[in-house]
N, C-alpha and C. Protein backbone atom coordinates (compact mmCIF):
# COMPACT_ATOMS: atom_id res chain seq x y z
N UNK A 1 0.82 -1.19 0.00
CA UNK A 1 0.00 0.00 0.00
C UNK A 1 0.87 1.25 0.00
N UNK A 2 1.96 1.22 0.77
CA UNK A 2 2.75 2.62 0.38
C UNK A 2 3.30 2.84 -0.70
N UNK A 3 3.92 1.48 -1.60
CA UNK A 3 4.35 2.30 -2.33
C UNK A 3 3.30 2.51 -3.90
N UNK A 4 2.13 2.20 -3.45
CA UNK A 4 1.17 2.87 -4.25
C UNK A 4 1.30 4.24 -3.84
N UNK A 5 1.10 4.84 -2.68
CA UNK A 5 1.17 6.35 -2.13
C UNK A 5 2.47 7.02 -2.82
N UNK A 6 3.85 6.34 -2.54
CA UNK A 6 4.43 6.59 -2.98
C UNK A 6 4.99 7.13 -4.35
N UNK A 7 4.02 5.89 -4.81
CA UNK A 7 4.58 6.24 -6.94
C UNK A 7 3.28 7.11 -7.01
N UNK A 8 2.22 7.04 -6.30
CA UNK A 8 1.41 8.62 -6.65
C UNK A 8 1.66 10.07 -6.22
N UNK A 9 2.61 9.87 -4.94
CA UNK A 9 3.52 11.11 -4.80
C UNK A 9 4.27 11.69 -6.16
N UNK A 10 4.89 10.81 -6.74
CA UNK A 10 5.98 11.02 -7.40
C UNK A 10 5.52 11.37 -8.66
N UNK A 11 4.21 10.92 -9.33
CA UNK A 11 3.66 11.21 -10.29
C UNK A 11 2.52 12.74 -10.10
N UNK A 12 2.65 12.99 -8.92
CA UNK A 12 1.94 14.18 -8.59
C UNK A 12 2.86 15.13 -8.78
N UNK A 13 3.70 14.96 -8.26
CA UNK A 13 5.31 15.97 -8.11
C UNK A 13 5.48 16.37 -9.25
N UNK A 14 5.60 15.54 -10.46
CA UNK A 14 6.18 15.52 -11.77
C UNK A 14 5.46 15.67 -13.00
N UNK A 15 3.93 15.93 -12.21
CA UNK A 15 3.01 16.76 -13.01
C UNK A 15 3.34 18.31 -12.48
N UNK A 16 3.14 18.26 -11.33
CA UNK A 16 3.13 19.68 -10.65
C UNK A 16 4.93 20.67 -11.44
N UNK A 17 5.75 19.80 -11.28
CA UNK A 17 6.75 20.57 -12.24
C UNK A 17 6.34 20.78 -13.65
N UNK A 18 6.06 19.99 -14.14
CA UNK A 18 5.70 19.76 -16.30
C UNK A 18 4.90 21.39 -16.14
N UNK A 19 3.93 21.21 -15.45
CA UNK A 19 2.64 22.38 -15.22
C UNK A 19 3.29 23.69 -14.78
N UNK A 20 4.25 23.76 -14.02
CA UNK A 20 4.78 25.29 -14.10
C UNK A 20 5.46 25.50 -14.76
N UNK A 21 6.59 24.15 -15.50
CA UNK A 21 7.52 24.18 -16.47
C UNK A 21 6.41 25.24 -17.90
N UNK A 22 5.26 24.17 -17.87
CA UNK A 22 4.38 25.05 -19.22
C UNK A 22 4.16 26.18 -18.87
N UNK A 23 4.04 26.74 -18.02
CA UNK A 23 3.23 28.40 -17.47
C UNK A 23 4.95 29.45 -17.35
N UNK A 24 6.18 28.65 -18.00
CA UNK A 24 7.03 29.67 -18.25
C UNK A 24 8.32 29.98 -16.88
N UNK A 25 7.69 29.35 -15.95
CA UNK A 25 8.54 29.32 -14.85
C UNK A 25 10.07 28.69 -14.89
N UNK A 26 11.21 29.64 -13.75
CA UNK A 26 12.27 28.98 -14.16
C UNK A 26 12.53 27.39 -13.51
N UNK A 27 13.70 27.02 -13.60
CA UNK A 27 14.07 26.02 -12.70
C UNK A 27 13.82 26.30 -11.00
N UNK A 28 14.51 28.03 -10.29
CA UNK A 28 14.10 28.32 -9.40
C UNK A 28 13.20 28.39 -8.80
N UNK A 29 12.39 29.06 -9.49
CA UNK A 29 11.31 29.18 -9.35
C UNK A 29 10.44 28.39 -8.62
N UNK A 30 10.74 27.26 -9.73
CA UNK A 30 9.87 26.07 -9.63
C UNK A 30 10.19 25.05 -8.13
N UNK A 31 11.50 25.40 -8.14
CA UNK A 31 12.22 24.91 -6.65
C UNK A 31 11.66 25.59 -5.22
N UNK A 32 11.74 26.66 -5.23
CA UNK A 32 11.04 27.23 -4.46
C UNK A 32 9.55 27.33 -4.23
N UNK A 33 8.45 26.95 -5.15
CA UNK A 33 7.81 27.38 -4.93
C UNK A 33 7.07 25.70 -4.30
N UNK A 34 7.56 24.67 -4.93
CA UNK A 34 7.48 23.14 -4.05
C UNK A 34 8.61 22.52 -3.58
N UNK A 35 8.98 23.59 -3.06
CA UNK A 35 10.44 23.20 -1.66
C UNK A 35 11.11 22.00 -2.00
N UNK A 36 11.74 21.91 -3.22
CA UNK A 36 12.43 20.82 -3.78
C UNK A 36 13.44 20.96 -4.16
N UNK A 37 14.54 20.07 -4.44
CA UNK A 37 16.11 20.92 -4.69
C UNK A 37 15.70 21.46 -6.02
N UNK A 38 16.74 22.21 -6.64
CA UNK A 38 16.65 22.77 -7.85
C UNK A 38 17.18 21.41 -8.78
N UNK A 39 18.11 20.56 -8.46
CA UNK A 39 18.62 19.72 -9.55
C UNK A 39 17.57 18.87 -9.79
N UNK A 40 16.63 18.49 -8.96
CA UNK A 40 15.43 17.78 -9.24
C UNK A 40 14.72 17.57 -10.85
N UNK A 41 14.76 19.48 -10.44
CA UNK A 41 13.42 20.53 -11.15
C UNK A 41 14.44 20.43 -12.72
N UNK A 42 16.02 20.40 -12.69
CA UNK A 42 16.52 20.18 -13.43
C UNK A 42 16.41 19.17 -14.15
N UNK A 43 15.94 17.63 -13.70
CA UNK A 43 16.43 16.85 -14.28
C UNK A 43 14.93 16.19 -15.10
N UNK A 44 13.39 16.96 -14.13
CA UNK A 44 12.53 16.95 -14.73
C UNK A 44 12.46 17.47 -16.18
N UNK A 45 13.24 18.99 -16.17
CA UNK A 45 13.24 19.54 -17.59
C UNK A 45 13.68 18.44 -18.37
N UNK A 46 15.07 18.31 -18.26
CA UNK A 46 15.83 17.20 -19.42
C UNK A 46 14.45 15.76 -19.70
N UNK A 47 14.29 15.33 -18.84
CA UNK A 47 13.39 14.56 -19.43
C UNK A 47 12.00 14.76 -20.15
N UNK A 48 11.85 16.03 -19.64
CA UNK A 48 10.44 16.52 -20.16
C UNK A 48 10.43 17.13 -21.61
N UNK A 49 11.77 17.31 -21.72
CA UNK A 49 11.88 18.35 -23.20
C UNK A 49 12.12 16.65 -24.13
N UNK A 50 12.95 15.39 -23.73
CA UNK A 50 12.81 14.41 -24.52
C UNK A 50 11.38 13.51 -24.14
N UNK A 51 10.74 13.78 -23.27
CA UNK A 51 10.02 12.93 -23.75
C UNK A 51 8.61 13.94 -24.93
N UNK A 52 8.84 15.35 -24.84
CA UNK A 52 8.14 15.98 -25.74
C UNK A 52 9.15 15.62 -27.42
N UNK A 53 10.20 15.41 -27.59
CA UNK A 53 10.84 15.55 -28.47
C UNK A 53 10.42 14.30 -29.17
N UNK A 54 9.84 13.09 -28.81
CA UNK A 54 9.76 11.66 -28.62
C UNK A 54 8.18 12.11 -29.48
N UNK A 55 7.08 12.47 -28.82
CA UNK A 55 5.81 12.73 -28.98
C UNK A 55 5.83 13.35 -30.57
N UNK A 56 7.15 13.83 -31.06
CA UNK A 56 6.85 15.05 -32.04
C UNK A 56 7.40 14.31 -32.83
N UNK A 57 7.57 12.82 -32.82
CA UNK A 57 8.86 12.23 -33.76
C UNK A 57 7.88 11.82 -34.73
N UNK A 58 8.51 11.64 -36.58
CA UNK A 58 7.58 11.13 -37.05
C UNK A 58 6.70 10.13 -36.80
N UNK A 59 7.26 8.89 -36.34
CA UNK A 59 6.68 7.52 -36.14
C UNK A 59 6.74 7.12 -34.28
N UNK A 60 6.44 8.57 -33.74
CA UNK A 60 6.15 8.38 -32.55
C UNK A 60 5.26 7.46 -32.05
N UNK A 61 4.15 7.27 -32.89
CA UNK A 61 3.00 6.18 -32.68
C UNK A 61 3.40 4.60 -32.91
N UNK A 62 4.58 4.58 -33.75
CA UNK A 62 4.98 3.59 -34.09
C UNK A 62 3.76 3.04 -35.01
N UNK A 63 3.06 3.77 -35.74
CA UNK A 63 2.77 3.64 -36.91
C UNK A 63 2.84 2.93 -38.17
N UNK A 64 4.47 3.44 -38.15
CA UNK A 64 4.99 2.65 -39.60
C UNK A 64 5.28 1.64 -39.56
N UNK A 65 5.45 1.20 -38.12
CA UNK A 65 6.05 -0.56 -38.06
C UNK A 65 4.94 -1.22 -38.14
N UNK A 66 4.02 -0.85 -38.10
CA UNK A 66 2.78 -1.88 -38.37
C UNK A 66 2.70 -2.49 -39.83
N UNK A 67 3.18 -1.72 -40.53
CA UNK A 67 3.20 -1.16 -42.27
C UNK A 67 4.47 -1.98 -43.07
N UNK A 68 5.48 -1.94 -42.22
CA UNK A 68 7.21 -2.08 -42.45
C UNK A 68 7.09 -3.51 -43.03
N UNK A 69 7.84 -3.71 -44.13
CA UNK A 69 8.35 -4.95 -44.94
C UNK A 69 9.53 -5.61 -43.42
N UNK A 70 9.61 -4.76 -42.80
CA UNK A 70 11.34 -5.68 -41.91
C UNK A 70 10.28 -5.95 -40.32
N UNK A 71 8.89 -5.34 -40.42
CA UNK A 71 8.41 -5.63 -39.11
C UNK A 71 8.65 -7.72 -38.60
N UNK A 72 8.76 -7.66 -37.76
CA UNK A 72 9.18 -9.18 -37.05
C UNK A 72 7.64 -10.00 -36.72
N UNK A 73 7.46 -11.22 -36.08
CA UNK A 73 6.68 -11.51 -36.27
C UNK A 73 6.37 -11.44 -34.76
N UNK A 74 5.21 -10.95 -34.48
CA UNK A 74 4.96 -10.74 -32.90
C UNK A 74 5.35 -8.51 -33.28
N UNK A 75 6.19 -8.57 -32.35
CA UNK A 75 6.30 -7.09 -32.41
C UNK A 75 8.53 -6.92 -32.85
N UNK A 76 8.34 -5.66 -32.98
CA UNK A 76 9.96 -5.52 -32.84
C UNK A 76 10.43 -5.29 -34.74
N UNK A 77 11.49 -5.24 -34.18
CA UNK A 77 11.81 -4.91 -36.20
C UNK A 77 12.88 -5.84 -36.39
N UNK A 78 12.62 -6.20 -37.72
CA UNK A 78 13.88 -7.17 -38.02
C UNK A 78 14.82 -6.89 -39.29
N UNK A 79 14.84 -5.62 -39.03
CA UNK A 79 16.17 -5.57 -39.85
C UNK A 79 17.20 -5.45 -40.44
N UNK A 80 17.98 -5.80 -39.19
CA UNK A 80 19.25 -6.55 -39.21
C UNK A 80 19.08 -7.73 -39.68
N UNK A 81 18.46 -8.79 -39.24
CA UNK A 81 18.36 -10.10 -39.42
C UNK A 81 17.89 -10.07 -41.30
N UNK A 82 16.75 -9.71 -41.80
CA UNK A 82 16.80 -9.29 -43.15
C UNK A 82 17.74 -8.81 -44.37
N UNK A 83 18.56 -7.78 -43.34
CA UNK A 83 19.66 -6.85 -44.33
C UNK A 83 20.96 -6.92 -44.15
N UNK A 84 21.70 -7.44 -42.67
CA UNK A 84 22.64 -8.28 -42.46
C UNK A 84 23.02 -6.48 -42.06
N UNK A 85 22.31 -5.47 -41.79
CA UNK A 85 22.90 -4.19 -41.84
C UNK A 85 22.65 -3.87 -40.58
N UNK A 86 22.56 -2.72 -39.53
CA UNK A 86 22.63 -2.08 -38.11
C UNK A 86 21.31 -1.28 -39.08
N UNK A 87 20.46 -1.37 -37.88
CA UNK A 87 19.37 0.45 -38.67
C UNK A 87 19.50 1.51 -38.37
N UNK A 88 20.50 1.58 -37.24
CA UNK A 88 20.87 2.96 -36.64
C UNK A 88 20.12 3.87 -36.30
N UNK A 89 19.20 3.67 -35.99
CA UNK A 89 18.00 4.50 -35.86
C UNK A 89 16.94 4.09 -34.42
N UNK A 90 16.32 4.94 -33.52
CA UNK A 90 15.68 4.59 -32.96
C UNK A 90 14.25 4.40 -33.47
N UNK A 91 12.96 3.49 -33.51
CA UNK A 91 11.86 3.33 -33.96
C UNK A 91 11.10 4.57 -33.93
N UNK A 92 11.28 5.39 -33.23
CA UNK A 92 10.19 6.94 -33.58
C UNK A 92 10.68 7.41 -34.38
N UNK A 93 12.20 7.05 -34.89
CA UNK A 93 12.82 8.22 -36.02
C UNK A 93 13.25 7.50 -37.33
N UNK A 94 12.35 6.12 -37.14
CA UNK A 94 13.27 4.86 -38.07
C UNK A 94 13.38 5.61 -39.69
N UNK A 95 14.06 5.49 -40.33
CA UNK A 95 14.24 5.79 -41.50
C UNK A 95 14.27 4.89 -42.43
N UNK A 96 13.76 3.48 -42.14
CA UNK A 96 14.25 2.86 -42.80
C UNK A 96 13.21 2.10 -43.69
N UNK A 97 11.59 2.51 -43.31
CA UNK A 97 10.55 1.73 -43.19
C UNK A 97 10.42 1.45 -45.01
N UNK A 98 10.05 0.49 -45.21
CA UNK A 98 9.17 0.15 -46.51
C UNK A 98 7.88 -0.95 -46.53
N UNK A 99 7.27 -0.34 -47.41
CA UNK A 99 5.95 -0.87 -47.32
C UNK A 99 5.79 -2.51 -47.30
N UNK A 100 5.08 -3.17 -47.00
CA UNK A 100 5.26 -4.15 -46.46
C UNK A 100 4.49 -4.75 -48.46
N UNK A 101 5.20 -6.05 -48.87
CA UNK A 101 4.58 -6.48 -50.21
C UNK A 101 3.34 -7.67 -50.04
């Protein structure tokens, strides 16, 4: 039971930063105003600006792998195993997709 309380603390906290982060506030700010260190409030930004960067990616939905000639069977991508190549790419930004025949 606590650490239900717990991970809803933490998901309260980390709305309550995102939410002043949007209304323009600094890192300080934001420290002070829910008595939290500042590196906290710091490390919320860094993740908050990638996980917005993530949301904005083309195939953020993962979309195209549904679509993809290299999609695997179950989930996941296959292709390396197909192209004997690296895809270098993470799946929100895959570049590599082709239509499935």
């Amino acid at each position: 039971m606590a650490q239900h309380y717990k991970k809803r603390q933490r998901i309260a906290r980390k709305n309550a930063i995102r939410n002043l982060m949007d209304q323009g506030m600094t890192n300080i700010e934001i420290a002070e105003k829910l008595n939290i260190p500042e590196s906290t409030v710091s490390w919320h930004r860094r993740t908050y600006r990638a996980d917005k960067a993530v949301e904005s990616a083309p195939n953020a939905d993962r979309h195209l792998c549904k679509t993809c000639k290299y999609k695997a069977k179950g989930s996941g991508c296959d292709y390396f195993c197909k192209t004997d190549e690296v895809r270098g790419c993470d799946p929100e930004y895959c570049n590599k997709w082709e239509e499935r025949q």
